[in-house]
Protein backbone atom coordinates (compact mmCIF):
# COMPACT_ATOMS: atom_id res chain seq x y z
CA UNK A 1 -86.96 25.11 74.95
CA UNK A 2 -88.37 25.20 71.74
CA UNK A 3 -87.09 23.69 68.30
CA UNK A 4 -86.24 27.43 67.21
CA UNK A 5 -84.44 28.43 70.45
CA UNK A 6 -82.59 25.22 70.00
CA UNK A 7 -81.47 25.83 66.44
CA UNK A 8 -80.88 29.48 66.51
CA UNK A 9 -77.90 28.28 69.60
CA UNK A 10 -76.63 26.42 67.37
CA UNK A 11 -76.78 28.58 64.54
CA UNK A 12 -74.66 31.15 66.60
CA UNK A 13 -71.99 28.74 68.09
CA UNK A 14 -71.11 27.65 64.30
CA UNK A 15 -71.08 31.38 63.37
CA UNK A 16 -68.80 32.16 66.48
CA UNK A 17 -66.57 29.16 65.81
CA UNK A 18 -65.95 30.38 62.06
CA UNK A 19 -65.20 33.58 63.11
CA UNK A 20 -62.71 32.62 65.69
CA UNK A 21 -60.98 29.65 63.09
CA UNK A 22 -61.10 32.08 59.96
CA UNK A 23 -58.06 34.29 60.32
CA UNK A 24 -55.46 31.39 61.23
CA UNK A 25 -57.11 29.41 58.37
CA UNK A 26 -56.78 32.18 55.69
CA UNK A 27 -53.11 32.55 57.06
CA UNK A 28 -52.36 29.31 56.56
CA UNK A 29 -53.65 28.96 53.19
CA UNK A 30 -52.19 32.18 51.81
CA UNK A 31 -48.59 30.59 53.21
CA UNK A 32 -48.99 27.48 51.57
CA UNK A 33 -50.43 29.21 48.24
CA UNK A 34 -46.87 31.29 48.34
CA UNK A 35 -45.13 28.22 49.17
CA UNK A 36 -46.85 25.74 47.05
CA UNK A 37 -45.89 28.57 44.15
CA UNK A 38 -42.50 28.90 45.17
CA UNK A 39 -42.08 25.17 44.67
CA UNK A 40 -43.14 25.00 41.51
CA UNK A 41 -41.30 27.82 40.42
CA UNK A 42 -37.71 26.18 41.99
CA UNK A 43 -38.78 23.01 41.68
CA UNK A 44 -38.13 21.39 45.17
CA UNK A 45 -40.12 19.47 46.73
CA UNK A 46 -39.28 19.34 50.36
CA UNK A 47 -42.24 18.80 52.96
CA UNK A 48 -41.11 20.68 55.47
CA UNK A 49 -40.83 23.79 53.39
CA UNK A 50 -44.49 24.06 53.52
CA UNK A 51 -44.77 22.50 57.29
CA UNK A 52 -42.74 24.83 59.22
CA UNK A 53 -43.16 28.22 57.68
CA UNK A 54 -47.39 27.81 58.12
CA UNK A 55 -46.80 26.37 61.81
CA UNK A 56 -44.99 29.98 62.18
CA UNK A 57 -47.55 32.24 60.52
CA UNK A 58 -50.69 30.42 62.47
CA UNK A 59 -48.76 30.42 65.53
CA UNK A 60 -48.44 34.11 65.25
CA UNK A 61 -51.57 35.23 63.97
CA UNK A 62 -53.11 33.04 67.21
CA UNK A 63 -50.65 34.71 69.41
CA UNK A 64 -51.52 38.50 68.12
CA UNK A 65 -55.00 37.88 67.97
CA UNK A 66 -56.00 35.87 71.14
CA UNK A 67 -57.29 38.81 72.90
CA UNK A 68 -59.73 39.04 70.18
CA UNK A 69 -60.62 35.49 69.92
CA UNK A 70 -60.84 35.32 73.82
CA UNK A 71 -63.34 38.72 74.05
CA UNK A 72 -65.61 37.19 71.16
CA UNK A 73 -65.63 33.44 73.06
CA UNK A 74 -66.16 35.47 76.01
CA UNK A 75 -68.83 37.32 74.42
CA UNK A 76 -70.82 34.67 73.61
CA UNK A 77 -71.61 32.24 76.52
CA UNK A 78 -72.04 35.49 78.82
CA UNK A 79 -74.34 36.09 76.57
CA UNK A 80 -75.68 32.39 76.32
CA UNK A 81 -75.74 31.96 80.37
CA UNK A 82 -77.59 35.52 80.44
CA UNK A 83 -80.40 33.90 78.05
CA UNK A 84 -80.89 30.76 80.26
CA UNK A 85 -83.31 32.22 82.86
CA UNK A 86 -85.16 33.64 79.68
CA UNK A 87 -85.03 30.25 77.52
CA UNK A 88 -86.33 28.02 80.70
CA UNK A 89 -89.33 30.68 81.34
């Protein structure tokens, strides 16, 4: 395996792994940016104002979009175990 083959795997497992992590991510930042401006608006300060309401929003967004997630994971190591009899000739 050369130096190349070796990088460009890894290139595509970090691209594969921000794909899958970016929705839930933007989610929860967009709830806490609402949240974090709703505080400062009202003026309380309660820690699990932000907590539970972005638990809720990630948790759904993983639950509506785990087919996805599971077709592009799926996607890539067939693809990655289809490439090993190439990347050992």
């Amino acid at each position: 395996m050369s130096p190349q083959l070796a990088a460009e795997i890894g290139r595509r497992a970090i691209l594969t792994a921000g794909l899958i992590c970016l929705p839930p991510l933007l989610v929860g930042l967009i709830i806490g940016l609402i949240i974090g401006i709703f505080q400062a608006i009202t003026q309380i300060h309660e820690m699990t104002l932000t907590f539970i309401p972005k638990i809720i929003a990630v948790g759904a967004v993983i639950y509506f979009l785990f087919p996805w997630m599971l077709k592009i994971i799926t996607h890539y190591t067939s693809t990655l175990y289809l490439g090993i009899n190439f990347f050992m000739k």
